[in-house]
Structures are given as structure tokens and as C-alpha cells.
C-alpha atoms as a PDB file:
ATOM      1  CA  UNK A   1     -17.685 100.570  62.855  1.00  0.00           C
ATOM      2  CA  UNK A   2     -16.505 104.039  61.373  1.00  0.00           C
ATOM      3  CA  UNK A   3     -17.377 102.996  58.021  1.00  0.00           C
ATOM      4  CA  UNK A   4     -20.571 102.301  58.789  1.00  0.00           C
ATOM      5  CA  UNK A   5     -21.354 105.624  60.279  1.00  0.00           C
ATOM      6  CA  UNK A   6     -19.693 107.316  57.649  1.00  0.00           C
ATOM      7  CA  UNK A   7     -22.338 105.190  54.979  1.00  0.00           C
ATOM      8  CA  UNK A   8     -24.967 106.249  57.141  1.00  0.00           C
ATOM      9  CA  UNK A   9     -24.059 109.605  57.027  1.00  0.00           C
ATOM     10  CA  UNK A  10     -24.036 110.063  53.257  1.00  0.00           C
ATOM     11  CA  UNK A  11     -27.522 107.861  52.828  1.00  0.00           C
ATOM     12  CA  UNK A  12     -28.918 110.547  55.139  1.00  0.00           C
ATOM     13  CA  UNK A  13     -27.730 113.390  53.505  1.00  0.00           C
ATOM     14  CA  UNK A  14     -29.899 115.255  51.225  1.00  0.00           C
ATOM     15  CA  UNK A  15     -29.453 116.916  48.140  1.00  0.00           C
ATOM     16  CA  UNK A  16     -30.799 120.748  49.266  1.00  0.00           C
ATOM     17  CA  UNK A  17     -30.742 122.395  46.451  1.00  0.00           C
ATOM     18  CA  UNK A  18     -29.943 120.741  43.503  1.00  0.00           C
ATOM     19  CA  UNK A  19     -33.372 119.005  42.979  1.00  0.00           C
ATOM     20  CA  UNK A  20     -35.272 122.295  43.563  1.00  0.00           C
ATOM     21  CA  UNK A  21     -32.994 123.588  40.210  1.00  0.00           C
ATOM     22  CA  UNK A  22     -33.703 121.170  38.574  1.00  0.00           C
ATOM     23  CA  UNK A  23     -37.566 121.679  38.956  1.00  0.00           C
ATOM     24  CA  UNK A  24     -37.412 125.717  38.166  1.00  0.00           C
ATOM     25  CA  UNK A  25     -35.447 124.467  34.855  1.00  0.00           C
ATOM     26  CA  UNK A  26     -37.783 121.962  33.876  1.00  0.00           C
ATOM     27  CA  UNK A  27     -40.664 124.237  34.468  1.00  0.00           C
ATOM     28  CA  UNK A  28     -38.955 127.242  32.517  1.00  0.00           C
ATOM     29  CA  UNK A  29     -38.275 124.887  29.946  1.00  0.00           C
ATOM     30  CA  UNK A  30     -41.812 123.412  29.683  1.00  0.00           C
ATOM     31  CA  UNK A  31     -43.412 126.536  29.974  1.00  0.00           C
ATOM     32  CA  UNK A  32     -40.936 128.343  26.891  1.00  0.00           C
ATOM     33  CA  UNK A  33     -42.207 125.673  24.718  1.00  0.00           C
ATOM     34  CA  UNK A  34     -45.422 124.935  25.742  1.00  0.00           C
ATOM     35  CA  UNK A  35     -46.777 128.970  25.299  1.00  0.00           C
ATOM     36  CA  UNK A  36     -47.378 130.070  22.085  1.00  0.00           C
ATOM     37  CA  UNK A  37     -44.813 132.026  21.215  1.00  0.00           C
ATOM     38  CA  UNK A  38     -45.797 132.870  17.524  1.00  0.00           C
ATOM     39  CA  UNK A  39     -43.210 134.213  14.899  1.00  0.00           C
ATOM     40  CA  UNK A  40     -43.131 135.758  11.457  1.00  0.00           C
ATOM     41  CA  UNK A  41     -40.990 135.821   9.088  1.00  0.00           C
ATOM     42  CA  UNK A  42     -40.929 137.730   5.864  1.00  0.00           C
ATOM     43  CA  UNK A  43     -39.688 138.022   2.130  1.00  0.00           C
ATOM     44  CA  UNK A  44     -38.759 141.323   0.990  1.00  0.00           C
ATOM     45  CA  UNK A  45     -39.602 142.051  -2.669  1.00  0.00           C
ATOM     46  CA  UNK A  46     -38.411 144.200  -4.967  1.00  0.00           C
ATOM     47  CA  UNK A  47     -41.092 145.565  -7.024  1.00  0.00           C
ATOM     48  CA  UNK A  48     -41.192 147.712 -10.053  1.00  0.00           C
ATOM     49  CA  UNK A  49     -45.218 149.658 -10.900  1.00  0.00           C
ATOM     50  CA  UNK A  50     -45.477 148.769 -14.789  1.00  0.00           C
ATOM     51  CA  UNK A  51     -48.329 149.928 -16.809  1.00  0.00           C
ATOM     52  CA  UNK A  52     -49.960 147.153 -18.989  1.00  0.00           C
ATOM     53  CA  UNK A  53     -52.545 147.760 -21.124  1.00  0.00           C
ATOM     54  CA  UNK A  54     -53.957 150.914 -19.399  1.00  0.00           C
ATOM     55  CA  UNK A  55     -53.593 149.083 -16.239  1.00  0.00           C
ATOM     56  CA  UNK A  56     -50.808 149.329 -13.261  1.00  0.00           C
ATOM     57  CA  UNK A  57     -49.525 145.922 -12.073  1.00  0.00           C
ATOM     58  CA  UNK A  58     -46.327 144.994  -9.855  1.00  0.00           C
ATOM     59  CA  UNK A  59     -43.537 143.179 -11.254  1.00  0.00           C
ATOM     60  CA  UNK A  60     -40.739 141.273  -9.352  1.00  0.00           C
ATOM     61  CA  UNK A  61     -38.346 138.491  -9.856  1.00  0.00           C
ATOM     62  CA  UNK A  62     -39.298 135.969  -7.516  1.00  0.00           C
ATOM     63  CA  UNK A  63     -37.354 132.443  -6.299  1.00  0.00           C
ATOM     64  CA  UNK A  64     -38.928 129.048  -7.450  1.00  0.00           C
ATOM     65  CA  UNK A  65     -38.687 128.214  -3.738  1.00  0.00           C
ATOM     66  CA  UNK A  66     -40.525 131.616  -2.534  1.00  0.00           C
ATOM     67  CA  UNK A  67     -42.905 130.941  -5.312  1.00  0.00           C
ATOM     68  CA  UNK A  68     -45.383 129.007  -2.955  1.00  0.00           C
ATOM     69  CA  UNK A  69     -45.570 131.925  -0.403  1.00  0.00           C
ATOM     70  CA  UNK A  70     -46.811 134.361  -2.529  1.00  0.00           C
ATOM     71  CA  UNK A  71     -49.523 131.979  -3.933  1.00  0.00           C
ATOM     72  CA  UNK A  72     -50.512 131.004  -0.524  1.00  0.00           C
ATOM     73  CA  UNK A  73     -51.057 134.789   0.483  1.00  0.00           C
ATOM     74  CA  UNK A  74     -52.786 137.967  -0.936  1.00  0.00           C
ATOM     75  CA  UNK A  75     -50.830 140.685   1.022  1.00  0.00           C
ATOM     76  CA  UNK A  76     -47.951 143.419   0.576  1.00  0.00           C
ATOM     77  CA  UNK A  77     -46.497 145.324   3.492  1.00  0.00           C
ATOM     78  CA  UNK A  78     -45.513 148.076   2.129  1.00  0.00           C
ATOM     79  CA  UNK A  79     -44.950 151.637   4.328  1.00  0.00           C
ATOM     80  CA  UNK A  80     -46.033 149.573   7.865  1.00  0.00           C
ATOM     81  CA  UNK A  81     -49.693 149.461   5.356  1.00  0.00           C
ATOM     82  CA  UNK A  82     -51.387 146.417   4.227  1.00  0.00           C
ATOM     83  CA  UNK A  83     -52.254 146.171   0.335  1.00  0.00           C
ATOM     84  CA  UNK A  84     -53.791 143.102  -1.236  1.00  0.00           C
ATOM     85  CA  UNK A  85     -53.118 141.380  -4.699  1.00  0.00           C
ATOM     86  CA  UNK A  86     -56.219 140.056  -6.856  1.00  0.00           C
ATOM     87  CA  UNK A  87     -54.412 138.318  -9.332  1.00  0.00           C
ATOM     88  CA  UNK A  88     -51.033 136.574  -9.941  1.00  0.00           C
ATOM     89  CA  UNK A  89     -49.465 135.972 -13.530  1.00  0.00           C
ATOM     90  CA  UNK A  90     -46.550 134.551 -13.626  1.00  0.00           C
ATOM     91  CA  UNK A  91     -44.224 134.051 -16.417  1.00  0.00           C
ATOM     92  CA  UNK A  92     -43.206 130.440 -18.048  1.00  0.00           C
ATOM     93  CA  UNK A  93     -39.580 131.645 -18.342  1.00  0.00           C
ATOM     94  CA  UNK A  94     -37.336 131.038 -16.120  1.00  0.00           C
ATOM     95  CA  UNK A  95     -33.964 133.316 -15.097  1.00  0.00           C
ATOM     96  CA  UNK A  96     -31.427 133.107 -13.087  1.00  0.00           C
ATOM     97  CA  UNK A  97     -30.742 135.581 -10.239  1.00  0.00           C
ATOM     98  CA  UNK A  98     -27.699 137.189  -8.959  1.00  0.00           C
ATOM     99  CA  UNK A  99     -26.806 134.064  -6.514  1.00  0.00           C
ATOM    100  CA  UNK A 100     -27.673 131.504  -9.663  1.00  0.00           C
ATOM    101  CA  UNK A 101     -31.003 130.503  -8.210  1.00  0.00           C
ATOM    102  CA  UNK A 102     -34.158 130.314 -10.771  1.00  0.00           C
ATOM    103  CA  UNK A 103     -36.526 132.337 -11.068  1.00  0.00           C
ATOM    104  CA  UNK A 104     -39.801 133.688 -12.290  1.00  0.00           C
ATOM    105  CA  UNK A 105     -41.214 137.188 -13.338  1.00  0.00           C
ATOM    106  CA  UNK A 106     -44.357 137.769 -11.293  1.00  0.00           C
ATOM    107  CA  UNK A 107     -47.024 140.445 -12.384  1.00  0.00           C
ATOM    108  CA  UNK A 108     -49.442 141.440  -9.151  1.00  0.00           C
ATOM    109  CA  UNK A 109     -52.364 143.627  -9.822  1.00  0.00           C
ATOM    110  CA  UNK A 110     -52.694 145.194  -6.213  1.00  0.00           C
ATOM    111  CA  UNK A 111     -55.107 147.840  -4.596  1.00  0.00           C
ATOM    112  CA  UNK A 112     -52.117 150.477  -4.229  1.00  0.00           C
ATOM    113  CA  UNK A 113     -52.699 154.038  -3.469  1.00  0.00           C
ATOM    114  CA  UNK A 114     -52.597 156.357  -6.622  1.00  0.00           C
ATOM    115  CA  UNK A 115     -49.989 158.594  -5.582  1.00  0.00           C
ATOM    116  CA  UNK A 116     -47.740 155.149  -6.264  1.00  0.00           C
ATOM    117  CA  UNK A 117     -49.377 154.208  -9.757  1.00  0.00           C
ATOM    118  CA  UNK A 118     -46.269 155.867 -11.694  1.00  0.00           C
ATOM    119  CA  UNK A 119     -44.836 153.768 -15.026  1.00  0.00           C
ATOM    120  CA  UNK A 120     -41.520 152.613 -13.382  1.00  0.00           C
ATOM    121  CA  UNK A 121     -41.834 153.441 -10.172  1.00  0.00           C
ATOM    122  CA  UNK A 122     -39.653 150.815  -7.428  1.00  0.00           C
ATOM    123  CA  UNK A 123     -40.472 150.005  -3.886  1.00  0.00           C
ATOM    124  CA  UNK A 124     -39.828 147.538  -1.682  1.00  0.00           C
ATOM    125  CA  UNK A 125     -42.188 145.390   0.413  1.00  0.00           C
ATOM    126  CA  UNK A 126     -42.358 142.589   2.157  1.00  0.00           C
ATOM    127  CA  UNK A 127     -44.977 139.363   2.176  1.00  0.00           C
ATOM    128  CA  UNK A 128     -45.393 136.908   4.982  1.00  0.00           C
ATOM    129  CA  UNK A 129     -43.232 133.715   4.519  1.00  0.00           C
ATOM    130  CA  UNK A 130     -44.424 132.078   7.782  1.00  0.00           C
ATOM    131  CA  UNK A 131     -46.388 132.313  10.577  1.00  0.00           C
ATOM    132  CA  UNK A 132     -45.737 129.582  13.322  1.00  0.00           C
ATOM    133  CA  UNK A 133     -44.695 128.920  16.587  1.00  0.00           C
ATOM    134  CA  UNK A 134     -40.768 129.320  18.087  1.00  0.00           C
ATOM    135  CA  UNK A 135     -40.796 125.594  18.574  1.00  0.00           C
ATOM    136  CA  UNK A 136     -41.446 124.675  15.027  1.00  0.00           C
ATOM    137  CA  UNK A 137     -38.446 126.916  14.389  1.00  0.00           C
ATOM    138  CA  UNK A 138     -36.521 125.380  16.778  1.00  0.00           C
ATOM    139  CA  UNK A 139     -37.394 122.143  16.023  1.00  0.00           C
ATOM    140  CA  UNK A 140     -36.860 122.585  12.053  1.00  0.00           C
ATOM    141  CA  UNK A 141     -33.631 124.488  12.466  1.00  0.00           C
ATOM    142  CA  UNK A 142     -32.117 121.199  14.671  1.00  0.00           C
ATOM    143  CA  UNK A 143     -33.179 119.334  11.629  1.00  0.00           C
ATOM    144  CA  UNK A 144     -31.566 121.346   9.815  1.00  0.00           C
ATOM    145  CA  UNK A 145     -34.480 122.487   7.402  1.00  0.00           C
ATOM    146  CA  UNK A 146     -34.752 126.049   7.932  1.00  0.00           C
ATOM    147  CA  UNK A 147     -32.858 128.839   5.560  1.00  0.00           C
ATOM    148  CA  UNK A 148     -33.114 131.703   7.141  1.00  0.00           C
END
């Protein structure tokens, strides 16, 4: 008879807190994923002002693998302002960069500010590599797909 009242007694006992946890994580965790937490990430570029043929044009080394992000955009960050490039040329060499990675020389003929239109003249900005949301990054880097 004591072992019955002793099963009783743990059938009847609840759980108090331990479900209610559980609920506040799952809803924290449902609600980090499920807003859209949007995040960039950039390339920096080094970029040299050349003069070609009375006209001023960027020039950088680029990666074959960044390659596709400055096709897909039309913008420099450069001094927190926005300046947009008209045309692309790129080169049908290829070189190898510092970490042996190929790649191309890129000419941009941008909409910069005069006071920056100087033969020779570096500066570094920065183009948008991706725009998506903190899942996708999540999600990729588990794959393991994303280089940072």
C-alpha cells in the first residue's frame, strides 16, 4: 500500500516551472528568427584614381570570387558617402594576389567629387557584398558556406 501512494504522489505532481521555460525559450527563439533581422556585409577595395585618355577612372585588383558583387551593384562607400559606377571594364588577365588567389584588374568610371580626381591618388572604399537576413547567415555558416 505505500507504494502505491508514493506512485500516486509522483503522477500528481506537476512540473511548475520547467514547462513555462520551455515556452519563453521557444518563443525567444521563434521570434529571433522569425523578425527580420537584416545584415550587411561589405568588401573593402583598394582603389587607385588613374587618368585614361583625359578621363579619371578607378582601378583595383579584385578576387574572381568578389567579381560577381561588384557586377551585381553600382555603389562605392567611400567617406560614410555614396558614389555610383557607370561602367565596369575589366581586364582578360588574370594575377595572382598576395594570398595566391586570382584576380582581375577592374577600371570603374564613378561620379567622384573633383577634389579626388588626382592621377594616382589611393582610397579605400567599400561595396556591398550582401544584404540578407541573420538566419540565412546562420543557416549558411552551419553549412558551412560562408567565408567571412
Amino acid at each position: 500500500m505505500n507504494n502505491s501512494i508514493e506512485t500516486e504522489l509522483i503522477l500528481s505532481s506537476k512540473l511548475p516551472l520547467k514547462k513555462g521555460y520551455i515556452v519563453i525559450i521557444l518563443i525567444l527563439i521563434i521570434t529571433f528568427f522569425a523578425l527580420p533581422y537584416k545584415y550587411k556585409t561589405f568588401i573593402n577595395l583598394n582603389l587607385t584614381v588613374k587618368e585614361v585618355e583625359d578621363e579619371y577612372m578607378l582601378t583595383t585588383y579584385i578576387k574572381n570570387k568578389d567579381l560577381k558583387y561588384l557586377i551585381r551593384n553600382n555603389k562605392l562607400i567611400f567617406n560614410n558617402k555614396e558614389y555610383y559606377y557607370k561602367d565596369i571594364i575589366i581586364s582578360e588577365e588574370n594575377y595572382v594576389d598576395k594570398d595566391n588567389d586570382i584576380a582581375k584588374l577592374v577600371y570603374l568610371k564613378t561620379d567622384l567629387e573633383s577634389i579626388y580626381l588626382i592621377d594616382n591618388y589611393m582610397l579605400t572604399a567599400k561595396i556591398e557584398k550582401e544584404n540578407k537576413m541573420l538566419i540565412n547567415y546562420l543557416l549558411s555558416y552551419i553549412k558551412g558556406e560562408y567565408n567571412a
